[in-house]
Protein backbone atom coordinates (compact mmCIF):
# COMPACT_ATOMS: atom_id res chain seq x y z
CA UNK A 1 5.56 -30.56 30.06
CA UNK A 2 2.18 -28.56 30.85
CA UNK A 3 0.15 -27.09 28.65
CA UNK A 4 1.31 -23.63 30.61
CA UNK A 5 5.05 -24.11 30.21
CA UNK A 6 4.49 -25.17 26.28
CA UNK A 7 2.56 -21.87 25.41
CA UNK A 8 5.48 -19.72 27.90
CA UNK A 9 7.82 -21.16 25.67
CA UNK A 10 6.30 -20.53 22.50
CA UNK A 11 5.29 -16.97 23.70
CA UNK A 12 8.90 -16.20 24.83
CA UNK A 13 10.08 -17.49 20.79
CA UNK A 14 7.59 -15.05 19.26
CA UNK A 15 8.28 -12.30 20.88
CA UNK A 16 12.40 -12.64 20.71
CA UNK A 17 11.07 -13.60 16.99
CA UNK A 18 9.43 -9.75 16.64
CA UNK A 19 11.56 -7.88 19.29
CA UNK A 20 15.09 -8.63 17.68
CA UNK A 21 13.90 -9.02 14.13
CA UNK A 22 16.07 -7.07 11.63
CA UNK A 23 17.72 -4.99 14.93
CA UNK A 24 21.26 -6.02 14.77
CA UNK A 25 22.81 -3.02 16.42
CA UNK A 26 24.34 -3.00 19.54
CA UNK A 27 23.50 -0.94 22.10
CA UNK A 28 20.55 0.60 25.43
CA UNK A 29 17.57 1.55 24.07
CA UNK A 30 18.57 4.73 22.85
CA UNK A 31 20.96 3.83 20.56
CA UNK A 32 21.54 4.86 17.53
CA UNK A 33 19.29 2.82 15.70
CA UNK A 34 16.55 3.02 18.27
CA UNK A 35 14.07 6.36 19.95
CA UNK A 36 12.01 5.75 22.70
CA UNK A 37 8.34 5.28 21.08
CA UNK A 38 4.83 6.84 21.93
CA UNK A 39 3.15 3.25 22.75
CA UNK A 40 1.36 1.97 25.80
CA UNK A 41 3.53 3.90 27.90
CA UNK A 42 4.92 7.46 27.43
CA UNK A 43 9.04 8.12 27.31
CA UNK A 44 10.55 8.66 30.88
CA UNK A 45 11.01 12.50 31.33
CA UNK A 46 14.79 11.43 31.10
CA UNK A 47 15.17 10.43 27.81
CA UNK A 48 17.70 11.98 25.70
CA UNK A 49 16.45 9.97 21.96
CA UNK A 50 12.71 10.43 20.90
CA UNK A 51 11.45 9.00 18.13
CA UNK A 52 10.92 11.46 15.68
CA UNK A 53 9.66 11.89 12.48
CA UNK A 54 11.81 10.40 9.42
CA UNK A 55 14.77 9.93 12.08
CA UNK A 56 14.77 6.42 10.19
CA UNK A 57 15.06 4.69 13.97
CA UNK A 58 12.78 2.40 15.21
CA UNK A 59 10.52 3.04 18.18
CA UNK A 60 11.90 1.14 21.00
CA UNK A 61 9.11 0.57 23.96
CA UNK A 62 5.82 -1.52 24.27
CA UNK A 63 3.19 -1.19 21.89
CA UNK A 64 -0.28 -2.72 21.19
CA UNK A 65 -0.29 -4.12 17.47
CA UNK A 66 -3.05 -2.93 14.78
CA UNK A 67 -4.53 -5.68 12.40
CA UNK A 68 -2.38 -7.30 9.90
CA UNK A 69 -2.61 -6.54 6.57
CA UNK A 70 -1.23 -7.99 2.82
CA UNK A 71 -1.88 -8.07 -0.84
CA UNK A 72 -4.45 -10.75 -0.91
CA UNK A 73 -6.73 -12.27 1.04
CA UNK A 74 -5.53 -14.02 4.02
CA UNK A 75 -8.56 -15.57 5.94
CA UNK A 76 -7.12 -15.42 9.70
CA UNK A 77 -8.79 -14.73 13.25
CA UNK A 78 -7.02 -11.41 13.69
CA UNK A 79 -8.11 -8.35 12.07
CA UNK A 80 -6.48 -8.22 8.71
CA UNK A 81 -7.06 -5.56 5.31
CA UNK A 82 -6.02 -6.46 1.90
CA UNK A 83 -4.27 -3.71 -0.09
CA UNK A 84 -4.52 -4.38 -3.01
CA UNK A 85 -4.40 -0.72 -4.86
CA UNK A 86 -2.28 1.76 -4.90
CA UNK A 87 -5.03 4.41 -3.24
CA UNK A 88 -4.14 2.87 0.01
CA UNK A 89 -1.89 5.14 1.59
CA UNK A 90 -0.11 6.07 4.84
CA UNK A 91 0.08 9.36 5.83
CA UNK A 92 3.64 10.92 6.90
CA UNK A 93 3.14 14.30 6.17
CA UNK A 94 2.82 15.99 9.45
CA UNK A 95 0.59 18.43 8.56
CA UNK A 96 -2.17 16.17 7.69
CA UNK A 97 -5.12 15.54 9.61
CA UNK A 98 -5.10 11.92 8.46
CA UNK A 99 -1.06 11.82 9.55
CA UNK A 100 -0.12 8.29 10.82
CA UNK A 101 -3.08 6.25 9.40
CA UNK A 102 -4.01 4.48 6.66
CA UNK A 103 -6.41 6.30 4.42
CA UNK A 104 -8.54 4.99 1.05
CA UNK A 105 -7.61 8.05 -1.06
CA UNK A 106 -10.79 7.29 -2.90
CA UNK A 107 -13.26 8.20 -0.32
CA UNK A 108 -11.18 11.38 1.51
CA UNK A 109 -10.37 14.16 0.44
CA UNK A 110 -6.36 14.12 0.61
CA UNK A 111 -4.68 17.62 2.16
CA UNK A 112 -1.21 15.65 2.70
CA UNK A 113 1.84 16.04 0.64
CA UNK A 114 3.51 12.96 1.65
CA UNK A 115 2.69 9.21 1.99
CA UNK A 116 3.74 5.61 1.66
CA UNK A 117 2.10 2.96 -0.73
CA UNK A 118 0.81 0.49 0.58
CA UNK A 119 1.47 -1.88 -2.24
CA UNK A 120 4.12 -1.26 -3.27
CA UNK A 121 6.39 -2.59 -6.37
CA UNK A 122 8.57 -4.69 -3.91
CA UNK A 123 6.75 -7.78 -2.01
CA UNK A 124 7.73 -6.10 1.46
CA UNK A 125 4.21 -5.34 2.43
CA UNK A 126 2.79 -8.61 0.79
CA UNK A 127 2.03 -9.64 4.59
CA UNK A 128 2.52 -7.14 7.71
CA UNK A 129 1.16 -5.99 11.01
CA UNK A 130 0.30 -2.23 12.10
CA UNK A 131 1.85 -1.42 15.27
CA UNK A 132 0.72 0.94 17.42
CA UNK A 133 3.50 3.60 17.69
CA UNK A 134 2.11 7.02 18.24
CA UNK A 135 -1.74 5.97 18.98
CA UNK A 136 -2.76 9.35 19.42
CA UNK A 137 -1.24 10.12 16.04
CA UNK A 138 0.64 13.71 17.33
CA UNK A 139 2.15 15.07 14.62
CA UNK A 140 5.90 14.79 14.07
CA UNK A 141 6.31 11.97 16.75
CA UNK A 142 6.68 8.89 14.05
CA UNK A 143 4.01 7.22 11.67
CA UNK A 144 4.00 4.39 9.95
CA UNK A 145 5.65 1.77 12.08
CA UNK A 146 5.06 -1.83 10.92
CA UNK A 147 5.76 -5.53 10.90
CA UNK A 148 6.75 -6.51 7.51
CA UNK A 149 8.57 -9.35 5.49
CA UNK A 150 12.85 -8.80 5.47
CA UNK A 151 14.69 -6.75 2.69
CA UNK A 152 17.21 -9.01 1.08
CA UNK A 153 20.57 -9.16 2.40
CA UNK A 154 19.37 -7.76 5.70
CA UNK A 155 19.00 -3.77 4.62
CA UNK A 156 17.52 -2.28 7.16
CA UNK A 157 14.36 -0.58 7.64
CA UNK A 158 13.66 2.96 8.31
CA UNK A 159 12.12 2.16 11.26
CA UNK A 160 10.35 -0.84 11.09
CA UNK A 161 10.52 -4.45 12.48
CA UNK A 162 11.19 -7.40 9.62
CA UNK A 163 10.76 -11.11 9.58
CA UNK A 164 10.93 -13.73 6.98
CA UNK A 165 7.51 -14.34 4.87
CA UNK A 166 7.03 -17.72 6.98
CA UNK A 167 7.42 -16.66 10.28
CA UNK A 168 5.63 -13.38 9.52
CA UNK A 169 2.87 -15.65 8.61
CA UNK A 170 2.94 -18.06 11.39
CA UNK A 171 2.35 -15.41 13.86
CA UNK A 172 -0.91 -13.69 11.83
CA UNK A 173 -2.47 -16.76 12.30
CA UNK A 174 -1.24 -17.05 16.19
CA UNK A 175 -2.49 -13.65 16.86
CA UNK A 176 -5.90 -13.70 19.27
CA UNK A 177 -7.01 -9.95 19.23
CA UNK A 178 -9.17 -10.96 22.45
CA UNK A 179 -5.74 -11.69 23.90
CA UNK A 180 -4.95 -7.86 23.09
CA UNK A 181 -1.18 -8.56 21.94
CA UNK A 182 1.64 -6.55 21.65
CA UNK A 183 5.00 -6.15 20.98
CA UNK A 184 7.56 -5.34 23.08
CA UNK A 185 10.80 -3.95 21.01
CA UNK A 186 14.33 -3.22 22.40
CA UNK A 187 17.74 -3.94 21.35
CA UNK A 188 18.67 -7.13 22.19
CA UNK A 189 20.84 -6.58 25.30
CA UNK A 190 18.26 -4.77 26.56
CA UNK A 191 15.32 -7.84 25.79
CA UNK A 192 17.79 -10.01 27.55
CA UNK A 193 18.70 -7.88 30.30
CA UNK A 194 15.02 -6.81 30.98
CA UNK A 195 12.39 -9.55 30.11
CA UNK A 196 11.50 -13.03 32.14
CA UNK A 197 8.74 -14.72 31.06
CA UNK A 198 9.31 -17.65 33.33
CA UNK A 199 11.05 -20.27 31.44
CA UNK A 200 14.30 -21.16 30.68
């Protein structure tokens, strides 16, 4: 097997690994559980389920991913933030100028209302990756989308994609930011209906 085919194959387990993580509902892409997202693409004209702001569904779509980020120091290639305080936050509050990123409340000046910890009292966010839904950051269209390690029992997320702390892992120190990755996220009738990466 060439050295081609081996990294095709490895690609294709990745991203099945990200795309169908913690999505076990059926159905297209604008299902219940899913919106079309703001990513590298804009939603076609004729869809009927945006992702909105706290609609608790996850963006479905393409989208370039952020830097990873964690509780401690995790020495990796990709671009990676520890959060280790609770004046990390990230802004929901749609009226904020800072909506949809991840602020240092300790060097702003905060005018928002509403926010997630970034460390927070659970390990979820002990290792994660930013993904970029809603680049341009309008407000109301979704914030906060992320990468992060599974809620036990398989609860779902409000939104977000989850993996197991290994595998979550294992790709932070795959990712090559020269390689400008992404993840592609859709239901998984629609992943297998839609996407050929060229191996069986």
């Amino acid at each position: 097997m060439g050295d081609k085919v081996r990294y095709a194959q490895t690609l294709r387990k990745k991203v099945q690994q990200v795309a169908t993580s913690g999505q076990k509902h059926r159905g297209d892409y604008q299902s219940q559980r899913h919106g079309v997202g703001v990513g590298i693409y804009n939603p076609p004209k004729d869809a009927t389920r945006i992702k909105r702001e706290g609609d608790g569904k996850a963006p479905a779509g393409l989208f370039a991913l952020g830097h990873g980020f964690g509780y401690r120091d995790f020495p990796i290639a990709f671009p990676y933030a520890t959060y280790n305080t609770r004046d990390f936050h990230c802004v929901d509050d749609v009226g904020s100028r800072y909506y949809n990123q991840i602020v240092d409340s300790r060097t702003i000046k905060p005018d928002y209302h509403s926010h997630e910890f970034m460390l927070l009292q659970s390990n979820f966010y002990q290792y994660g990756i930013t993904v970029k839904h809603n680049p341009q950051n309008r407000a109301g269209w979704g914030s906060c989308i992320f990468i992060h390690l599974k809620k036990p029992n398989d609860v779902a997320s409000s939104g977000c994609s989850m993996m197991a702390q290994e595998e979550l892992k294992e790709i932070l120190q795959w990712l090559d930011k020269s390689k400008n990755p992404m993840l592609l996220q859709l239901p998984k009738e629609e992943f297998d209906k839609r996407v050929t990466l060229g191996v069986d």
